[in-house]
Protein backbone atom coordinates (compact mmCIF):
# COMPACT_ATOMS: atom_id res chain seq x y z
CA UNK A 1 -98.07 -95.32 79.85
CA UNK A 2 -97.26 -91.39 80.50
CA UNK A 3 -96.22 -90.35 83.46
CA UNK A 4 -98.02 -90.00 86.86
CA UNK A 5 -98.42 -86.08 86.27
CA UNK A 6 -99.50 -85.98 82.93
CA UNK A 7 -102.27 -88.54 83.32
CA UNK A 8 -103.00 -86.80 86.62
CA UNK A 9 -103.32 -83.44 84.70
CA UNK A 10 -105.86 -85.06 82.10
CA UNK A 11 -107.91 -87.30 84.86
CA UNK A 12 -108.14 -84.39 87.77
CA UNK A 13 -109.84 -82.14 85.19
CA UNK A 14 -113.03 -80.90 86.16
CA UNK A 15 -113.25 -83.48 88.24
CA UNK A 16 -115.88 -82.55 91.64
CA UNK A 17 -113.91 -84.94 94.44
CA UNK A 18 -112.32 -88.23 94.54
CA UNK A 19 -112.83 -89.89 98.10
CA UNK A 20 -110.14 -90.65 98.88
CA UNK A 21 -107.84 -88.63 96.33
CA UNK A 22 -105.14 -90.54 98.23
CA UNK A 23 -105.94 -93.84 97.53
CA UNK A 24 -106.49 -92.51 94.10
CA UNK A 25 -102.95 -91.10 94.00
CA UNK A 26 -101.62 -94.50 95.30
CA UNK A 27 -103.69 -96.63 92.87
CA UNK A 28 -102.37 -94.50 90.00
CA UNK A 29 -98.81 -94.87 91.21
CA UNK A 30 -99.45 -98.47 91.37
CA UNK A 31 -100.80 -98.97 87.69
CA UNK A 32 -97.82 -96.82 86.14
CA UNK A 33 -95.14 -98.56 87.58
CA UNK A 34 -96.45 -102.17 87.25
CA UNK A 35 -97.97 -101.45 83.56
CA UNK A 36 -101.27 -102.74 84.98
CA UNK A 37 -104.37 -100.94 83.86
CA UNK A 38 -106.85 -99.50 86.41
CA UNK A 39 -109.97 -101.05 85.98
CA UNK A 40 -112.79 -97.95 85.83
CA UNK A 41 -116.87 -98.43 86.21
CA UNK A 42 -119.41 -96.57 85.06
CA UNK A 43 -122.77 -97.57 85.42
CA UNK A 44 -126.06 -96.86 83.22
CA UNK A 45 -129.72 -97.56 83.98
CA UNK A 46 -131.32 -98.03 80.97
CA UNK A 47 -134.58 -96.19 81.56
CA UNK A 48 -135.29 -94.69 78.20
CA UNK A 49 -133.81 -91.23 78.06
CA UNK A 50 -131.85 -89.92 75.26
CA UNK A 51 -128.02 -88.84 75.72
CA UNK A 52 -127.02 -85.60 76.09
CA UNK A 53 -124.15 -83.32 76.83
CA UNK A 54 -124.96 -83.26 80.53
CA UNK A 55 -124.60 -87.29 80.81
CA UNK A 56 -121.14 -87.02 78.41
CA UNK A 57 -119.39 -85.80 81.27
CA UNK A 58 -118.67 -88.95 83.08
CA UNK A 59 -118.52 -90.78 79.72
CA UNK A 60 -115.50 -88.05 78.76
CA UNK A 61 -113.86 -89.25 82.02
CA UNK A 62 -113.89 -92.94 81.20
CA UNK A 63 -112.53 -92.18 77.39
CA UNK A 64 -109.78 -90.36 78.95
CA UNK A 65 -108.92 -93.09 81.20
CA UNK A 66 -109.67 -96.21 77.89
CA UNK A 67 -106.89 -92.94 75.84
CA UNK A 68 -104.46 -93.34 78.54
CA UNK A 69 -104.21 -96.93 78.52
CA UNK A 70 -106.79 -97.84 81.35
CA UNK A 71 -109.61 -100.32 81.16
CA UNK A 72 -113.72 -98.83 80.73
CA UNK A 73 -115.82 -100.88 82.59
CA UNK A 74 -119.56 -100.24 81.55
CA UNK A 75 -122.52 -101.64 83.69
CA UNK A 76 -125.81 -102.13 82.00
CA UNK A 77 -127.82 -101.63 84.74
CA UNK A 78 -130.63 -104.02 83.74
CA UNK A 79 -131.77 -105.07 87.19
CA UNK A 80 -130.81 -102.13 89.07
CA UNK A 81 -132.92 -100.43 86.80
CA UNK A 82 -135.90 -102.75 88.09
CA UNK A 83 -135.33 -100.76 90.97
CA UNK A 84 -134.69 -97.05 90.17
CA UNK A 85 -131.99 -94.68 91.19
CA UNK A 86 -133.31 -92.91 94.57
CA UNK A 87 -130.49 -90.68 94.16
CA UNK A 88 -131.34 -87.27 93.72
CA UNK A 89 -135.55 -87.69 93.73
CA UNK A 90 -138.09 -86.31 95.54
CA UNK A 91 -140.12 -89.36 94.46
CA UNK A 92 -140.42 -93.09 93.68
CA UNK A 93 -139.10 -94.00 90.31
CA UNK A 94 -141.89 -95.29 88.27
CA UNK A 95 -141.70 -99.07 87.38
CA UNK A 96 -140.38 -100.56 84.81
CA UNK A 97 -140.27 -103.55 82.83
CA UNK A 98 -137.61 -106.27 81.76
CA UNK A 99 -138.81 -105.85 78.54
CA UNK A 100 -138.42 -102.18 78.40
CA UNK A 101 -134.93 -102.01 80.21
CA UNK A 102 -133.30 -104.54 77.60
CA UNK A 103 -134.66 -102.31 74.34
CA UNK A 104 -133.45 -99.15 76.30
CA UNK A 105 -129.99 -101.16 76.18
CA UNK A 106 -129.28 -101.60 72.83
CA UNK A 107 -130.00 -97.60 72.42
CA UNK A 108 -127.81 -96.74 75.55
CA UNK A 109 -125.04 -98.75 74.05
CA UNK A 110 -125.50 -97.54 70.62
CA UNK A 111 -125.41 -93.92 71.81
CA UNK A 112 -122.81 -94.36 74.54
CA UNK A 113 -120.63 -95.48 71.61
CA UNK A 114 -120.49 -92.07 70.66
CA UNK A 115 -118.47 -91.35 73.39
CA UNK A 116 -116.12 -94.11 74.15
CA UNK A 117 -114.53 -97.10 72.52
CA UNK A 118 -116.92 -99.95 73.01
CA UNK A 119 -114.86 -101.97 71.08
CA UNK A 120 -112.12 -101.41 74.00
CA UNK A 121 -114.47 -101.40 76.94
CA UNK A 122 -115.93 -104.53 78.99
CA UNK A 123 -119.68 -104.64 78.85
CA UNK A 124 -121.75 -106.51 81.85
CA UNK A 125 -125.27 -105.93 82.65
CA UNK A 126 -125.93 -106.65 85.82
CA UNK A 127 -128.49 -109.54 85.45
CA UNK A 128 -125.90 -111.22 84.56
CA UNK A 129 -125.64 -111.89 88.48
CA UNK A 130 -128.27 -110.59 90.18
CA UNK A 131 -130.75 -112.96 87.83
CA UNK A 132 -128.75 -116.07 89.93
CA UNK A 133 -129.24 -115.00 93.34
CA UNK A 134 -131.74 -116.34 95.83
CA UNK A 135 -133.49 -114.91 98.27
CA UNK A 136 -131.11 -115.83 100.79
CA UNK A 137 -128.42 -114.55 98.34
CA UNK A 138 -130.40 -110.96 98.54
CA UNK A 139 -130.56 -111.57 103.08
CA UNK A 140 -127.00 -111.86 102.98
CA UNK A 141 -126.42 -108.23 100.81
CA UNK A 142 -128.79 -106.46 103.19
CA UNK A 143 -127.10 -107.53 106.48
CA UNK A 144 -124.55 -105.14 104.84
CA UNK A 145 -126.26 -101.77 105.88
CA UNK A 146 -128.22 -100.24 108.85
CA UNK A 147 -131.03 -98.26 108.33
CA UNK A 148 -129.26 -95.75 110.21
CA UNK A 149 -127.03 -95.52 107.44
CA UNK A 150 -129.48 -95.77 104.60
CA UNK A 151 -131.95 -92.89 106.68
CA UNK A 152 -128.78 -90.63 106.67
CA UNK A 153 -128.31 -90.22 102.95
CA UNK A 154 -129.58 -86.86 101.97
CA UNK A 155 -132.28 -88.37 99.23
CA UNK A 156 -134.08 -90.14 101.92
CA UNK A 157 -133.66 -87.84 104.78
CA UNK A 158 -135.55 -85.27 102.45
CA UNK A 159 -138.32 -87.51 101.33
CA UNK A 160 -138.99 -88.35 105.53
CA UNK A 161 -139.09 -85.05 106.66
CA UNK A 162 -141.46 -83.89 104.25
CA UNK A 163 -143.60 -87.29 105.16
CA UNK A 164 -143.29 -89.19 101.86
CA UNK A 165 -142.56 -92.54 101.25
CA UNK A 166 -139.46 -94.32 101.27
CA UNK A 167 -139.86 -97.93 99.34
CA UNK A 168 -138.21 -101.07 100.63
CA UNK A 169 -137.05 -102.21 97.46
CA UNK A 170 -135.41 -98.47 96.89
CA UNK A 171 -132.85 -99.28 99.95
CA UNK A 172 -131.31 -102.10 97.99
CA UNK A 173 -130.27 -99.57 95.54
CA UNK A 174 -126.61 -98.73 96.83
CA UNK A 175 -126.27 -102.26 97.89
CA UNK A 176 -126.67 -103.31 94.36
CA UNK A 177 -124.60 -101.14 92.58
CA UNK A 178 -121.95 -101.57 95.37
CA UNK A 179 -122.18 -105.13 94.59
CA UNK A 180 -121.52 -104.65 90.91
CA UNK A 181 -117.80 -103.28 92.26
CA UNK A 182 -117.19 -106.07 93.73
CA UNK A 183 -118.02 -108.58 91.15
CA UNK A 184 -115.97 -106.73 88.32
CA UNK A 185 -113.32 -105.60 91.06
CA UNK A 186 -113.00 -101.90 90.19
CA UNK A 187 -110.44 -99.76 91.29
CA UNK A 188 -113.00 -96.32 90.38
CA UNK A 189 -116.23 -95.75 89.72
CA UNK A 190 -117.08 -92.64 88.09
CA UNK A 191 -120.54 -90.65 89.08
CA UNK A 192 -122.57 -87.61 89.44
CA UNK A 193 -122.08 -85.70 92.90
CA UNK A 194 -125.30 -87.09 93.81
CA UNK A 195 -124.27 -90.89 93.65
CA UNK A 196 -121.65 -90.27 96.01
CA UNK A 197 -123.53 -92.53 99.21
CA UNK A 198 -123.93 -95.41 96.61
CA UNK A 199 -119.96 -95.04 95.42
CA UNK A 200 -118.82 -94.87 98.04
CA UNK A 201 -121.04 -98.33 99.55
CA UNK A 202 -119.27 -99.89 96.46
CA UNK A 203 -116.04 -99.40 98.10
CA UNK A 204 -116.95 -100.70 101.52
CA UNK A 205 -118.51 -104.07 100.35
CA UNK A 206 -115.57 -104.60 98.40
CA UNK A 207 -113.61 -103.81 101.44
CA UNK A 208 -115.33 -106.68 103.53
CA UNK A 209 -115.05 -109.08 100.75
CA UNK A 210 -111.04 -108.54 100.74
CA UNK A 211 -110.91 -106.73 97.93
CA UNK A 212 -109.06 -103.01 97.57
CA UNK A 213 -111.71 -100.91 97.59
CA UNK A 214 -112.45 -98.49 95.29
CA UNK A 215 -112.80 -94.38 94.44
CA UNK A 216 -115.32 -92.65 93.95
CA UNK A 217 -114.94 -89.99 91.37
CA UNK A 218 -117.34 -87.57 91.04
CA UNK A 219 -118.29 -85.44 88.04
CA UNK A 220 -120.01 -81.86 88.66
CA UNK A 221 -123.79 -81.73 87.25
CA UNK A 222 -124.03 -79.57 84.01
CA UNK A 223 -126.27 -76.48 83.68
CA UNK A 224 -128.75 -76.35 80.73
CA UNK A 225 -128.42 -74.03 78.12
CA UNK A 226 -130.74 -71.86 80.48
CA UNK A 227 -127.53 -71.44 82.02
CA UNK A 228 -129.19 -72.15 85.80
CA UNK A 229 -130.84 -75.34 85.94
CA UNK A 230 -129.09 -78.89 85.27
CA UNK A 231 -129.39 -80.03 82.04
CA UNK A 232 -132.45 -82.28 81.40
CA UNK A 233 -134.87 -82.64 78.66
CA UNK A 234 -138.24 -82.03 80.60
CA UNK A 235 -136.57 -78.73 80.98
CA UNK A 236 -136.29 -78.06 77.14
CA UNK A 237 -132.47 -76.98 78.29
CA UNK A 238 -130.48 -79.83 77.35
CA UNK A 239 -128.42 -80.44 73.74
CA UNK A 240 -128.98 -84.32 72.84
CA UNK A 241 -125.88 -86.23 71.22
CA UNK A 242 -127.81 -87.54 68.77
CA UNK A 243 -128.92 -83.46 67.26
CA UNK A 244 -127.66 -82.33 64.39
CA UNK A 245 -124.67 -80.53 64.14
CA UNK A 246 -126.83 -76.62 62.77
CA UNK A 247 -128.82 -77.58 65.71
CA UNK A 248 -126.30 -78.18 68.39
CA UNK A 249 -123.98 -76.22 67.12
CA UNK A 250 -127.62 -73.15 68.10
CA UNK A 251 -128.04 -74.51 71.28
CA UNK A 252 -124.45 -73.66 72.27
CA UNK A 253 -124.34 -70.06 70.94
CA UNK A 254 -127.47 -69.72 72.84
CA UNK A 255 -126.34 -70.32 76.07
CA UNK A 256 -125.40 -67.25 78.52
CA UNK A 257 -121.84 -65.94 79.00
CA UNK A 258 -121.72 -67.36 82.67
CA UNK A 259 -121.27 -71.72 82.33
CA UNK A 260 -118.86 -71.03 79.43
CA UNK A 261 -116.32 -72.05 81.27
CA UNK A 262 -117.87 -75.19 82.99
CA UNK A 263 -119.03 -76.15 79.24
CA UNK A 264 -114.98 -75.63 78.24
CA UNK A 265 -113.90 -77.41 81.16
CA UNK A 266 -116.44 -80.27 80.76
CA UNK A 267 -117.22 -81.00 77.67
CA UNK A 268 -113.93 -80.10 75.47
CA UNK A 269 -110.35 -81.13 75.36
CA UNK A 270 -109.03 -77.73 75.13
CA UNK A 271 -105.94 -77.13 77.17
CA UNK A 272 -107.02 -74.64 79.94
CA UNK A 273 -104.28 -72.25 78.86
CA UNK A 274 -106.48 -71.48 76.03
CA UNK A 275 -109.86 -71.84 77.73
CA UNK A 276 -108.28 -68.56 80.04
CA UNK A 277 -107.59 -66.72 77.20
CA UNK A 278 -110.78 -67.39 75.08
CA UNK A 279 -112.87 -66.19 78.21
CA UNK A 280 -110.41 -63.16 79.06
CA UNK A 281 -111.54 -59.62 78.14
CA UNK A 282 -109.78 -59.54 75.17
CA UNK A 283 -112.17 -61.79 73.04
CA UNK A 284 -115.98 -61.09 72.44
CA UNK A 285 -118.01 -63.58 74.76
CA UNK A 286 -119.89 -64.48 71.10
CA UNK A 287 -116.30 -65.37 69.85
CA UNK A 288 -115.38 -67.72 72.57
CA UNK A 289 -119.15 -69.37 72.03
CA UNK A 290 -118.23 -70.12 68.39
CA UNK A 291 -114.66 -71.90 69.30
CA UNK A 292 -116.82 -74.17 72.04
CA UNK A 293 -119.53 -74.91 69.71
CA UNK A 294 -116.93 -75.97 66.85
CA UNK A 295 -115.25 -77.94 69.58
CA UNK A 296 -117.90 -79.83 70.81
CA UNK A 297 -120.08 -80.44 67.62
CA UNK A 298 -116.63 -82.18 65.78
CA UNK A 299 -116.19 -84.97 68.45
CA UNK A 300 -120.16 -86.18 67.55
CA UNK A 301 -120.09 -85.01 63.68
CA UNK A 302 -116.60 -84.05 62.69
CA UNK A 303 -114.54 -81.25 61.63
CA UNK A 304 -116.11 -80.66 58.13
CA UNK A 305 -119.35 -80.34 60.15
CA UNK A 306 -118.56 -77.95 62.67
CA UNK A 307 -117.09 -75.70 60.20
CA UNK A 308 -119.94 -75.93 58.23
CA UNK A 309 -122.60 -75.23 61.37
CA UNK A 310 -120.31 -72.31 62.10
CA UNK A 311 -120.95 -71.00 59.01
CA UNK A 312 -124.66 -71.64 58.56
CA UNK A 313 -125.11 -70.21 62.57
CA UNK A 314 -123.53 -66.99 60.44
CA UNK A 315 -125.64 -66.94 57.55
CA UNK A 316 -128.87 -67.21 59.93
CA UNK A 317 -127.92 -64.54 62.56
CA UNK A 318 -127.90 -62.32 59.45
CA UNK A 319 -131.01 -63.12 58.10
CA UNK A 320 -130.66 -65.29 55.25
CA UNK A 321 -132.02 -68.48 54.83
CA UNK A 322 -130.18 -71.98 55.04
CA UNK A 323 -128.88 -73.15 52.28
CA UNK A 324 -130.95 -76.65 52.34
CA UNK A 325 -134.56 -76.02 53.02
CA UNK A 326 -136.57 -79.32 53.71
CA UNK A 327 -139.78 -79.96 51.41
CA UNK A 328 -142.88 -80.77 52.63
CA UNK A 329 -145.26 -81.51 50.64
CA UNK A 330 -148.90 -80.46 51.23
CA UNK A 331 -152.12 -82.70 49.74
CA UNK A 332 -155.18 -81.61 47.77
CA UNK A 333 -156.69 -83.33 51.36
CA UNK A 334 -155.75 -80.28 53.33
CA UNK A 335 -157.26 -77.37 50.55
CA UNK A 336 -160.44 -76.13 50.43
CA UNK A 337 -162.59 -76.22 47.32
CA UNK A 338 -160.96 -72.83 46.46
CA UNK A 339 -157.69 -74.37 46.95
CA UNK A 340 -156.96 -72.77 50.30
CA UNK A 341 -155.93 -73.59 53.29
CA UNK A 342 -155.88 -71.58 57.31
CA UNK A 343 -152.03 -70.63 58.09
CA UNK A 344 -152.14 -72.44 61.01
CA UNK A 345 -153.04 -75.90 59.62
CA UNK A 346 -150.42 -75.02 56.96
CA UNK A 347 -147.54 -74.47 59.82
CA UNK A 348 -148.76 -77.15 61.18
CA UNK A 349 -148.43 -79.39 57.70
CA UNK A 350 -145.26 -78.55 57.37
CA UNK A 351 -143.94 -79.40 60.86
CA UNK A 352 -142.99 -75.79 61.98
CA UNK A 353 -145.64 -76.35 64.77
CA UNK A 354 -146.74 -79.28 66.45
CA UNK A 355 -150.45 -77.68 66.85
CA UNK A 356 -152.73 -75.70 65.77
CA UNK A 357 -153.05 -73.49 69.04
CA UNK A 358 -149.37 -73.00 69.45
CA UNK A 359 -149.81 -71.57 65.46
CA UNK A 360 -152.45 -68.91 66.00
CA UNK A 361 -150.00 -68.21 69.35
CA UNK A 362 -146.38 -67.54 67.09
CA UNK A 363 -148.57 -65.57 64.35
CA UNK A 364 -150.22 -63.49 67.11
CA UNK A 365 -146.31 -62.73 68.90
CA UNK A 366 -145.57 -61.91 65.03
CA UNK A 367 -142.99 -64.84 64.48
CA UNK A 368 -144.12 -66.41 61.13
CA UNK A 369 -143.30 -64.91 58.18
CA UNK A 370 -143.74 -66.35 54.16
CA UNK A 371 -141.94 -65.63 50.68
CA UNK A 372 -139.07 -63.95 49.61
CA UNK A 373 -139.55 -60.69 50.91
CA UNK A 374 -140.37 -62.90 54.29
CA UNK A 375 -144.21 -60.99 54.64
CA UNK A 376 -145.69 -61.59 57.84
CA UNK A 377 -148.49 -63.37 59.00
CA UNK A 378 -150.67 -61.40 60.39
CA UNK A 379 -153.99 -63.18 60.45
CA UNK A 380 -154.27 -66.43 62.76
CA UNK A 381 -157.72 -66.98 61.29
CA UNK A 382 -156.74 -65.79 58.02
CA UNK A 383 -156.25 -68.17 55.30
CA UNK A 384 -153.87 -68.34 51.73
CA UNK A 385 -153.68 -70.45 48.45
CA UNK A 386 -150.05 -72.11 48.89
CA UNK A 387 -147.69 -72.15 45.59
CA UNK A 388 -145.03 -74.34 44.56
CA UNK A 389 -141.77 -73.81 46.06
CA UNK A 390 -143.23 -70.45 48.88
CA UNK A 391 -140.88 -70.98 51.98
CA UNK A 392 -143.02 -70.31 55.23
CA UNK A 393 -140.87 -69.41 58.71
CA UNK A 394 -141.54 -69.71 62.04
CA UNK A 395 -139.05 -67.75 64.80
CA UNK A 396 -135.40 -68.05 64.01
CA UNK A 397 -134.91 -71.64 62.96
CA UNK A 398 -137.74 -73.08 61.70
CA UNK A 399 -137.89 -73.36 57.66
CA UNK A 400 -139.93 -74.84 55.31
CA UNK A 401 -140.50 -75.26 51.63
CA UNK A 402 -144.31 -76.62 50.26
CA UNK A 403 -144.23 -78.87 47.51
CA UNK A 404 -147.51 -78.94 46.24
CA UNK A 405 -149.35 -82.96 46.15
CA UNK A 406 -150.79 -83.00 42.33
């Protein structure tokens, strides 16, 4: 194993808090000198979103702990997810099935292996116990907490001042992912800032069950590319995992100058030595952008790739088209008997648009153009006789090709 400052350089990066750093310190110590790994949790709910760079940044943490020789712990959150996460809502979670959770598993897992060795990493979901207990089993868990204490987390504090309701089933929430620490006996769970109540209830049942209790290690919550708001994709601000690299590789030159260096710090391995001088006055802001989204677009698609969206990003910001323009190809179905067709049901054909309102709106603002000398549509009532091989554009980034169908 390295030694106690280097992995404490790597594991304190960007990190929010760890409560308490001390025991943290300690536990560290420990592992080091008696070549025992620390055993570190992270938890998902499987409730059907898709992965993006905002929820990488705990997943980071846990590959740098399974890189420095520690053991990745990953919860499946199966039953939990039964319940819903109160942390951080305004509002009850919306119920979910069995039958939904387990087929949002498989995808978590698929996608989290993105991120982290799977291979490496212990797997539970959380059925696996909770699916045993009996009521009297679930009695015993909630003689754990007061409703003093559950009424003084911030979540539910909010949501009873402003007179809405607080569920039942929503206080067993902590309890049940503090039980999960105990039955895999972590020594830290990794979270957001806003799962710090149900980390840190974790550590206290394992506490009365004679166990060392654990830290909590929290993660800070990433802006959007909006640059304000966290990341999320109801906010049409986040960049998904799963993107290509031209279109990640957009999304990150797109974002303003000021969470450049939370996006270095969080979602990059680049020593901070460099990060300083990247974001010092002595490089163009646009500069820095490009070395952060070749950075981050190589750990999900590779070198070769992030070179080759650097270069593409380039060629676009000039003007020119890509060099691979997707086909579509348009049927006889669509013409009139004159062979025509309205340019917004053409956009729409070729999947620049995803109706025909929000065409007429983009021709209208004057952000569609056609051919090679890129002619703009004018006319959102206006209609044309499509060719074989005309490009159509819409904004900076949508392309298309037609292919006529006979």
């Amino acid at each position: 194993m390295r030694s106690f400052q280097e992995q404490w350089d790597i594991l304190s990066r960007g990190v929010e808090g760890m409560v308490p750093e001390d025991a943290f310190r300690k536990k560290l110590q420990k592992s080091i000198e008696t070549g025992k790994p620390l055993r570190v949790k992270y938890g998902i709910d499987p409730t059907g979103i898709d992965v993006h760079l905002g929820h990488t940044v705990p997943l980071r943490k846990l590959r740098q702990f399974q890189e420095l020789g520690h053991k990745a712990i990953i919860i499946i959150g199966n039953y939990t997810a039964l319940v819903g996460d109160p942390s951080g809502r305004d509002e009850t979670r919306s119920k979910l099935t069995e039958e939904a959770v387990e087929i949002n598993a498989k995808d978590y897992l698929t996608q989290v292996g993105r991120i982290i060795d799977l291979d490496q990493a212990e797997v539970y979901r959380n059925g696996g116990w909770f699916g045993k207990w009996s009521f009297l089993d679930v009695l015993d868990l909630c003689r754990k907490m007061t409703i003093s204490q559950l009424t003084a987390r911030e979540d539910f504090a909010n949501r009873l001042a402003a007179e809405k309701p607080v569920y039942l089933h929503e206080c067993l929430y902590p309890l049940m992912q503090g039980w999960d620490s105990v039955e895999i006996k972590a020594d830290v769970e990794l979270g957001g800032t806003e799962q710090l109540f149900s980390l840190m209830c974790g550590r206290d049942l394992q506490k009365a069950e004679g166990q060392d209790g654990q830290v909590a290690m929290t993660m800070p919550i990433l802006v959007g590319t909006d640059g304000v708001r966290r990341m999320g994709k109801s906010l049409g601000n986040y960049i998904g995992v799963a993107e290509d690299h031209v279109t990640q590789f957009g999304k990150i030159m797109s974002i303003p100058d000021e969470p450049m260096r939370q996006y270095f710090t969080l979602l990059t391995d680049l020593p901070k030595a460099d990060i300083d001088r990247w974001l010092s006055d002595q490089f163009n802001p646009r500069d820095a952008k490009e070395v952060l989204g070749k950075a981050v677009v190589s750990q999900y698609h590779g070198d070769t790739a992030a070179d080759q969206a650097a270069a593409e990003f380039r060629r676009r910001s000039t003007g020119a088209d890509p060099d691979e323009i997707s086909e579509v190809v348009i049927g006889q179905d669509l013409l009139d008997s004159d062979g025509e067709i309205l340019w917004p049901r053409l956009i729409v054909a070729l999947g620049l648009e995803t109706s025909t309102s929000n065409a007429r709106r983009v021709i209208t603002q004057g952000g569609a153009n056609f051919g090679p000398e890129r002619e703009s549509i004018v006319d959102p009532n206006g209609k044309m006789k499509p060719v074989n091989g005309m490009i159509v554009r819409v904004g900076k980034r949508k392309i298309a090709r037609v292919k006529l169908d006979g």
